[in-house]
Protein backbone atom coordinates (compact mmCIF):
# COMPACT_ATOMS: atom_id res chain seq x y z
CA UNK A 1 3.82 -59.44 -6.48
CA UNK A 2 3.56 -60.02 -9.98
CA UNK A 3 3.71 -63.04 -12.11
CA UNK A 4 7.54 -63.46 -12.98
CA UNK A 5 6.31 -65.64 -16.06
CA UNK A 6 4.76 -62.29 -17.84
CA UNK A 7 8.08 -61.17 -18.06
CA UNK A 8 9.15 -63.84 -19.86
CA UNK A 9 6.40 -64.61 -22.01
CA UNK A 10 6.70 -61.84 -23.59
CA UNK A 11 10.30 -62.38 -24.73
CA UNK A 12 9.32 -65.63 -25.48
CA UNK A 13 6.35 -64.41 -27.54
CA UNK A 14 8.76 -62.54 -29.87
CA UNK A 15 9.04 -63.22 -33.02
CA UNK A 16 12.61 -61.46 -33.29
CA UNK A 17 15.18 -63.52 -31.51
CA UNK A 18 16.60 -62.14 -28.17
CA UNK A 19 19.12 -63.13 -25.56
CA UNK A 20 19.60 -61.41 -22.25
CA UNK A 21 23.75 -61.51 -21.42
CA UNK A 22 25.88 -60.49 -18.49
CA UNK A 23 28.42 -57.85 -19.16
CA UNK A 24 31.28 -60.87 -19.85
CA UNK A 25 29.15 -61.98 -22.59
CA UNK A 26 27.44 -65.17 -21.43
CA UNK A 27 24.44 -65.83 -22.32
CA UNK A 28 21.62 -65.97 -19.48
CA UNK A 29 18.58 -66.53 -21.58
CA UNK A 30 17.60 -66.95 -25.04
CA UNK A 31 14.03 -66.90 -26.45
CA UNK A 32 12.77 -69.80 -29.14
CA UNK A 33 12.96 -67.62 -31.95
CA UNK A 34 16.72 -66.88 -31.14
CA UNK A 35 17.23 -70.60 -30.62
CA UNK A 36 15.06 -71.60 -33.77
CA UNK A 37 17.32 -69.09 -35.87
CA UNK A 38 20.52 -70.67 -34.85
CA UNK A 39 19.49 -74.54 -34.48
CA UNK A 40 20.59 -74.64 -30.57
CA UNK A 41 18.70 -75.52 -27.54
CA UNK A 42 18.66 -72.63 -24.73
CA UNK A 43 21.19 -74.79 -22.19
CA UNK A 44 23.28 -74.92 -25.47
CA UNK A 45 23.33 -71.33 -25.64
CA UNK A 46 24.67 -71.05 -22.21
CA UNK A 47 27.34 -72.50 -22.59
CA UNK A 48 28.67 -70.60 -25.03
CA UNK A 49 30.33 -67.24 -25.14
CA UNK A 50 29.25 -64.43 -27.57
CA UNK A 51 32.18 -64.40 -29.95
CA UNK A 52 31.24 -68.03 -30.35
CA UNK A 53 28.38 -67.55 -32.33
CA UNK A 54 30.88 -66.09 -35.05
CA UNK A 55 33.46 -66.26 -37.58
CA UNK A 56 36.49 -64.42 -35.86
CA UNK A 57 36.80 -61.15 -38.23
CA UNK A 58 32.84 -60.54 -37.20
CA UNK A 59 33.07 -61.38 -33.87
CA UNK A 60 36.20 -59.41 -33.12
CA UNK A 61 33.97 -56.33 -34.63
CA UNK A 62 31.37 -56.99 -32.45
CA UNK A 63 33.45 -57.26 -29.16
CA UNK A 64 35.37 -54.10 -29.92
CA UNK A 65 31.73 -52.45 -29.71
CA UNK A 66 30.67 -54.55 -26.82
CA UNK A 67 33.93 -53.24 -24.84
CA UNK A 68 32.75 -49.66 -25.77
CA UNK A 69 29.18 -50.54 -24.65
CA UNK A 70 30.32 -51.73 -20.88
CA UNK A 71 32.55 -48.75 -20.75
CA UNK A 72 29.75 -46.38 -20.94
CA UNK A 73 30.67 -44.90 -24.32
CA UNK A 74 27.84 -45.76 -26.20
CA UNK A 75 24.37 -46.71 -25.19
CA UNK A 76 23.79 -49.16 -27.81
CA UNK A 77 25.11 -50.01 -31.38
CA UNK A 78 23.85 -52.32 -34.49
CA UNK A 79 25.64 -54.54 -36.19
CA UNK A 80 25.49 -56.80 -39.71
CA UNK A 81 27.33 -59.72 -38.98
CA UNK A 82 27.53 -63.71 -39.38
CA UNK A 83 26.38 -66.17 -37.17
CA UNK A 84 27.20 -69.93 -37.19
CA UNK A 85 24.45 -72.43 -36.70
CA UNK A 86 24.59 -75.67 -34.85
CA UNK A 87 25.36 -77.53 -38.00
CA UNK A 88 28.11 -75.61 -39.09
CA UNK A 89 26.37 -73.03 -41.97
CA UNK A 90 26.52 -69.37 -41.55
CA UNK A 91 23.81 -66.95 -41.86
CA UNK A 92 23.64 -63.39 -41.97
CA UNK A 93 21.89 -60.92 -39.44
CA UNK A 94 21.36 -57.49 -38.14
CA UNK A 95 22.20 -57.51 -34.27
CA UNK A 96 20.83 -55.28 -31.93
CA UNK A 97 22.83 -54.69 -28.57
CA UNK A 98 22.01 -52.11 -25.47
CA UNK A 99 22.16 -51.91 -21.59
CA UNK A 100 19.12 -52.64 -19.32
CA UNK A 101 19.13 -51.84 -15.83
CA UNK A 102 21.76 -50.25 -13.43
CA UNK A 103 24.83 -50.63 -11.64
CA UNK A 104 25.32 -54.19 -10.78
CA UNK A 105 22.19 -55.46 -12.37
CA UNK A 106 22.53 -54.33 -15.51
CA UNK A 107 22.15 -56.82 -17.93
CA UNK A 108 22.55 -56.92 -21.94
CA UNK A 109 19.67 -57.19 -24.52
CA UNK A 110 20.34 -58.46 -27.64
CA UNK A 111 18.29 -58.49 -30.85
CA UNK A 112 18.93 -60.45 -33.98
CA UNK A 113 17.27 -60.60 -37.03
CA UNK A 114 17.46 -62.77 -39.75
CA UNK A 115 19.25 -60.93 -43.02
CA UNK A 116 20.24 -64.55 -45.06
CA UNK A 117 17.00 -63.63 -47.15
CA UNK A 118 17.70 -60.62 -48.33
CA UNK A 119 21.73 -61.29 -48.82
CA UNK A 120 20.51 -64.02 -51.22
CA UNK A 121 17.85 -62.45 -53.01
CA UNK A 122 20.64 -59.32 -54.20
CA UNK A 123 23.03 -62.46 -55.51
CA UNK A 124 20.85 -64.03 -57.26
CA UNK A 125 18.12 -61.86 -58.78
CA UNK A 126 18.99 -61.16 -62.49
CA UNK A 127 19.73 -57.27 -63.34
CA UNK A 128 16.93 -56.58 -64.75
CA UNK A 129 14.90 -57.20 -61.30
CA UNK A 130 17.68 -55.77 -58.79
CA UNK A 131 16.27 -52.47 -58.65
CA UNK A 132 12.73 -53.08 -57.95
CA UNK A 133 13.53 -56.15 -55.25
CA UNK A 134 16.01 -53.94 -53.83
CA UNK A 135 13.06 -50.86 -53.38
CA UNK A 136 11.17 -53.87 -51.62
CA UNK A 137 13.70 -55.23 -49.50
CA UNK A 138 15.36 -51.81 -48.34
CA UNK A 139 11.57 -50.59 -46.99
CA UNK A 140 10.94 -54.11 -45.64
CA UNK A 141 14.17 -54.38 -43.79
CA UNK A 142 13.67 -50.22 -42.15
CA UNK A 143 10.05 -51.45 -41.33
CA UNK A 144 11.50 -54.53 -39.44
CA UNK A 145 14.21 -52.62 -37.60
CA UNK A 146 11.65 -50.28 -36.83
CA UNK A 147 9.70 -52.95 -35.05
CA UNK A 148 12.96 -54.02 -33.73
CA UNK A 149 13.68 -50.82 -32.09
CA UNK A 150 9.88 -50.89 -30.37
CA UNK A 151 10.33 -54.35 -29.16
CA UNK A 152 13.77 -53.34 -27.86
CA UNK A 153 12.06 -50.37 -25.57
CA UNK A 154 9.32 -52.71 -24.46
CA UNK A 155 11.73 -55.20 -23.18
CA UNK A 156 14.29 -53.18 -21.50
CA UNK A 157 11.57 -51.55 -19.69
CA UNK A 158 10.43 -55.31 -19.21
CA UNK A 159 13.91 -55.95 -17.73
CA UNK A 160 14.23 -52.87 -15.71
CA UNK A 161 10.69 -53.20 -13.65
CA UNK A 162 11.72 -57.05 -13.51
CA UNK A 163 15.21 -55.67 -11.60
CA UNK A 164 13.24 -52.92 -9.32
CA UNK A 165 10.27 -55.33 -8.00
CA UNK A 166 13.51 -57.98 -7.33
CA UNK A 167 14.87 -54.87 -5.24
CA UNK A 168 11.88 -54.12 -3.59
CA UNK A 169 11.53 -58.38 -2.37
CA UNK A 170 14.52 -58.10 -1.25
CA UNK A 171 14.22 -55.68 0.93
CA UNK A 172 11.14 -56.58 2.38
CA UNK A 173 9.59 -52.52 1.45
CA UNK A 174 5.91 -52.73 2.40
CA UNK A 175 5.19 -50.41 -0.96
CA UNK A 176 2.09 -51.77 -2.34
CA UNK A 177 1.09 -48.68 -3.77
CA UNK A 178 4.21 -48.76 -6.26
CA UNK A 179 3.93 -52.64 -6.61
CA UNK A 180 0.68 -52.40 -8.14
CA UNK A 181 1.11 -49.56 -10.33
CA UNK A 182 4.58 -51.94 -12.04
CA UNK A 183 2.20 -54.93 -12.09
CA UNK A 184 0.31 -52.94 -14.12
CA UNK A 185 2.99 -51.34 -16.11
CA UNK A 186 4.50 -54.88 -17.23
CA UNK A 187 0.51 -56.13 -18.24
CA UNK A 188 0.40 -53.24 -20.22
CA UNK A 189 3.63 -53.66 -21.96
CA UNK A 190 2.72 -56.96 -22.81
CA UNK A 191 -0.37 -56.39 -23.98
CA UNK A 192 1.15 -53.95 -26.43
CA UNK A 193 3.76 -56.59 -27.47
CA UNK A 194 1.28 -58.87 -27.99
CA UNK A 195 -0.61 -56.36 -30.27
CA UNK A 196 2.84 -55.37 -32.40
CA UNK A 197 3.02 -59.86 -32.40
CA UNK A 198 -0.98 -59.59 -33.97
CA UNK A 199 0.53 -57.00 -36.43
CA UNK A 200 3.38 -58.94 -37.51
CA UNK A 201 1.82 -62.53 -38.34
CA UNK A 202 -2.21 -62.82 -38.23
CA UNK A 203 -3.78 -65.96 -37.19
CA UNK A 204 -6.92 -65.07 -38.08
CA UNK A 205 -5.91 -64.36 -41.57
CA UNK A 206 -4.34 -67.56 -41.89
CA UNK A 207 -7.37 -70.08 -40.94
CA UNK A 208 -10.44 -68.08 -41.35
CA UNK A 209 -9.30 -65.93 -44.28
CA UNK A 210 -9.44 -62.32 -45.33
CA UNK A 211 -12.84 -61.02 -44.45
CA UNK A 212 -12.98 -62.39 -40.83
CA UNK A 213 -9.23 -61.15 -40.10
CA UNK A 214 -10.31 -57.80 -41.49
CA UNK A 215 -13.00 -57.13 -39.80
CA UNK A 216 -11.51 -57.92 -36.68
CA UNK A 217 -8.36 -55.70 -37.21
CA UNK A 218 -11.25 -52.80 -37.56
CA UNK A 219 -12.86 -53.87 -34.87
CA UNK A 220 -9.12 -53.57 -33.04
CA UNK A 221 -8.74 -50.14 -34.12
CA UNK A 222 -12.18 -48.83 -33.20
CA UNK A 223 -11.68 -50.15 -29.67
CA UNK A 224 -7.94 -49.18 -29.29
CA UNK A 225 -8.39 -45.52 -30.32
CA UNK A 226 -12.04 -44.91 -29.73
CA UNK A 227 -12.57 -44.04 -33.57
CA UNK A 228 -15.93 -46.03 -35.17
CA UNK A 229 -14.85 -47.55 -37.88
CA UNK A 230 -17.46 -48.95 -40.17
CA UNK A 231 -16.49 -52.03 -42.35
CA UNK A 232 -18.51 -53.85 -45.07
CA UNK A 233 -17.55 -56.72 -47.27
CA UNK A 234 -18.99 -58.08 -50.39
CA UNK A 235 -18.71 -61.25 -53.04
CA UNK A 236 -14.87 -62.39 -51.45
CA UNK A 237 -13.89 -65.23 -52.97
CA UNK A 238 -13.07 -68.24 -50.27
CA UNK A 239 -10.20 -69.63 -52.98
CA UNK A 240 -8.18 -66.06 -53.22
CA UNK A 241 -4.35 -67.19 -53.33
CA UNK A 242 -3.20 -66.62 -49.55
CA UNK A 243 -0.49 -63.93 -51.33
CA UNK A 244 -3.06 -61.90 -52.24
CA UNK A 245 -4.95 -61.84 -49.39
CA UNK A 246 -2.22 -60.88 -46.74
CA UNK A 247 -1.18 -58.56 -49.18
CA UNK A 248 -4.63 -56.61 -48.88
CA UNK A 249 -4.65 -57.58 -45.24
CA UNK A 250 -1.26 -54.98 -45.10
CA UNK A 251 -2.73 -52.43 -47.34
CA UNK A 252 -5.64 -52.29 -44.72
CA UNK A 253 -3.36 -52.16 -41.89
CA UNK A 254 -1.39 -49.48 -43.37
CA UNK A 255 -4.13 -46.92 -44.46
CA UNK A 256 -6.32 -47.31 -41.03
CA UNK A 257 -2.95 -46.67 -39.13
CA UNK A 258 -2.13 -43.91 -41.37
CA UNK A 259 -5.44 -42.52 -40.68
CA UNK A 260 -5.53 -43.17 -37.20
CA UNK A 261 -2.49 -41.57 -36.71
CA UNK A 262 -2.45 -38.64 -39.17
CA UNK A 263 -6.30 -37.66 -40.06
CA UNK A 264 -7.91 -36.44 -36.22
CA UNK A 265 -10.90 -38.56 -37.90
CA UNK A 266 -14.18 -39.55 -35.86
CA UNK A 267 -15.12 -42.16 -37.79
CA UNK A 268 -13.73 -44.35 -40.68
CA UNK A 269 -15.33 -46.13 -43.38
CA UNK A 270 -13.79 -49.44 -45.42
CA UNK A 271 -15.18 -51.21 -48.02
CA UNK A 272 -13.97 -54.32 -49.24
CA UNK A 273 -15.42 -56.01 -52.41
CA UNK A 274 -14.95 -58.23 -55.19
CA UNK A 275 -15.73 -57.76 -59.02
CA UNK A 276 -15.72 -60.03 -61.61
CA UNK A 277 -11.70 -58.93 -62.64
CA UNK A 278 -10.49 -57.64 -59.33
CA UNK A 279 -10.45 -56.99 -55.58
CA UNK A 280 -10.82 -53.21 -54.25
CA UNK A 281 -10.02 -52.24 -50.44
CA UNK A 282 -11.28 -48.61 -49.75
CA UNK A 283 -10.49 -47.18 -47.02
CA UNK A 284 -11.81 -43.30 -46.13
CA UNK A 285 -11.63 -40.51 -43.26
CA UNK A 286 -13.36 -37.53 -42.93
CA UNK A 287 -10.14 -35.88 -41.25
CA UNK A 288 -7.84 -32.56 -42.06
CA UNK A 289 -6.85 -34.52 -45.17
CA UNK A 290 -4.23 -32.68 -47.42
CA UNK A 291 -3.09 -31.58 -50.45
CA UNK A 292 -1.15 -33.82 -52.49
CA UNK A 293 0.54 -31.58 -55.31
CA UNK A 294 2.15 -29.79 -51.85
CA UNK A 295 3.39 -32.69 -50.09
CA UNK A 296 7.28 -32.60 -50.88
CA UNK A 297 8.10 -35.62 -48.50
CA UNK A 298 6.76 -38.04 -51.04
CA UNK A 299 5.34 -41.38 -49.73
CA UNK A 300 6.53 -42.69 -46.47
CA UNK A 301 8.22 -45.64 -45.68
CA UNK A 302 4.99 -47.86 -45.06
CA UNK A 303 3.31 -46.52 -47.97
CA UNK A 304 6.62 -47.28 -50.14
CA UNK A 305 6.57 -51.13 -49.32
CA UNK A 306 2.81 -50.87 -50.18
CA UNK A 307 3.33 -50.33 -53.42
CA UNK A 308 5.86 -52.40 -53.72
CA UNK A 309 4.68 -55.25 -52.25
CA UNK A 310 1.11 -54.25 -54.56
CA UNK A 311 3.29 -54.40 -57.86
CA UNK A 312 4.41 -57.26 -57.67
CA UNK A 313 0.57 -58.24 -57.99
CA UNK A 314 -0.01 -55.96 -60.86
CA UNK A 315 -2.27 -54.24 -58.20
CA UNK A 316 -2.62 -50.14 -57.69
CA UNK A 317 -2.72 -47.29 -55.50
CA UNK A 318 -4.45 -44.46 -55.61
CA UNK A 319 -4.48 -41.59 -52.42
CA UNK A 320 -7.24 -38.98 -53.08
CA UNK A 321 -7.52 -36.18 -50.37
CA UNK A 322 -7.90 -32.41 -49.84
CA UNK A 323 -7.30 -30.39 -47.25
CA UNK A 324 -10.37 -30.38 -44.35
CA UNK A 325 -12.40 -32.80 -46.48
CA UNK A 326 -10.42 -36.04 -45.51
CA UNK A 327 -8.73 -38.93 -47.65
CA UNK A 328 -9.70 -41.79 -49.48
CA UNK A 329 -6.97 -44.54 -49.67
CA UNK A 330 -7.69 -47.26 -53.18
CA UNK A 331 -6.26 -50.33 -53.54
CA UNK A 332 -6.60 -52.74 -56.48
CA UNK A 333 -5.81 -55.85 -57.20
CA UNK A 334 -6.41 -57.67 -60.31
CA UNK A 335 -8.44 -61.43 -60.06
CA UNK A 336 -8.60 -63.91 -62.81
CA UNK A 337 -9.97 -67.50 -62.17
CA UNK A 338 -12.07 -69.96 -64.77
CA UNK A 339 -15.54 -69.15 -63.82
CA UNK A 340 -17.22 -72.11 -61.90
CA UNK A 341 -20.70 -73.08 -62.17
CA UNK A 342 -22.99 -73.23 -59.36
CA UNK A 343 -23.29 -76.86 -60.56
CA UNK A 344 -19.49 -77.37 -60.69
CA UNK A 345 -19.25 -77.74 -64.51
């Protein structure tokens, strides 16, 4: 039988917070994120009812689409709403609510995500810089609910093998056959969770810097999708501002996906160097590549908060491709520092 605790380390692992309800509303669980978010222990949270957690015109909004939920006429809904926290200050966040499970073990998943930032950031930004946070924030906030929506799958299939192997105890079925292959199924899931986690908030970038996290997240990809990806590094400074360095970290996680994903490449190639003005991330394929005066869709989502997030750096992007001769993604981003002496003068 598998370990009931992988179940629930990997809602614990989340960095999105999420409560698991019965269909009156009660809270059964609720992860540290959720609790962090709202300032109240778990047992607090159980003892509270959903429409608790908010003023009364939000809440009522949010039961009339609960009611619809546990009827069976929708299969999920979102929600922008307010949410009080322990010491009496409101918040705003984007709530994410569906049905796990069947018949009397269905349970409720909800999602919530943190929106306070961005409702403050369009208040008080002057005019002048509206448009371009708003760009930023609008592609930051689809990316995270697109996260949100693959953590939501992961866990409701979480919940539903979690009900099924609770059937199959109870019953006392002899099925080891089908046991094994839903142990298996729920190490897998986590493992992916734990991967999308990895994606979200490096470690590695954060105590051991930019070259070390990069090379691993190559090394990540190579092994994941059996492409060899070739990385080299050069002259990185060990004092680069830890703004700058996540925000290359991204760039690099956004063109290898992108290639991965999009290019049917055998092998990839990044370089990653520093110059005596500037830092340059290059990352190429040798895949079906494309033309870009054709492609009508413009830059997707990803790509959009790339530049973005690059401009506010005074950095650059440049995509050069054709079609069956692969792409070369450039990045880069201007350095300036007082030049030290090997001496320290």
């Amino acid at each position: 039988m598998p370990d009931p605790s992988l179940f629930f380390s990997a809602l614990k692992a989340s960095p999105i917070g999420i409560a698991l309800e019965d269909l009156e509303g009660r809270p059964l669980f609720a992860n540290p994120a959720l609790c962090s978010m709202l300032g109240f222990s778990e047992e607090e949270m159980r003892n509270k009812h959903c429409v608790e957690f908010s003023p009364p015109e939000d809440a009522q909004k949010d039961w009339a689409l609960f009611e619809q939920l546990r009827a069976g006429s929708i299969d999920s809904y979102q929600l922008e709403k307010r949410f009080f926290r322990r010491d009496g200050s409101l918040i705003w966040g984007r709530v994410s609510i569906s049905l796990a499970g069947t018949g009397a073990s269905q349970l409720v998943v909800a999602m919530v995500e943190v929106l306070s930032e961005k409702k403050a950031t369009q208040g008080e930004l002057p005019q002048s810089g509206r448009a371009h946070a708003g760009r930023l924030i609008q592609a930051q906030e689809e990316e995270r609910s697109k996260i949100a929506r693959k953590l939501r799958d992961y866990i409701e299939s979480l919940v539903v093998l979690s009900i099924d192997l609770d059937r199959l105890r109870e019953n006392g079925t002899e099925t080891s056959q089908k046991i094994a292959e839903a142990q298996q199924q729920i190490k897998d899931i986590v493992s992916d969770i734990h991967c999308l986690y990895r994606g979200l908030h490096s470690s590695t970038l954060e105590y051991l810097g930019l070259a070390t996290a990069a090379a691993g997240f190559c090394n990540e990809v190579a092994e994941k999708h059996g492409v060899p990806t070739d990385f080299h590094c050069e002259g990185l400074p060990n004092d680069m501002p830890k703004e700058i360095a996540l925000c290359l970290y991204r760039a690099l996680q956004e063109a290898l996906q992108n290639a991965v994903k999009h290019s049917g490449s055998r092998r990839l190639d990044v370089r990653l160097r520093a110059e005596s003005n500037e830092i340059r991330l290059t990352v190429r394929d040798w895949g079906s590549g494309f033309d870009p005066t054709l492609d009508r869709k413009g830059p997707g989502l990803g790509l959009l908060s790339l530049k973005e997030r690059l401009m506010l750096f005074d950095g650059e992007l440049l995509i050069e491709s054709e079609p069956q001769l692969g792409t070369t993604v450039h990045v880069r981003v201007p350095w300036k520092r007082e030049t030290i002496l090997p001496d320290g003068r």
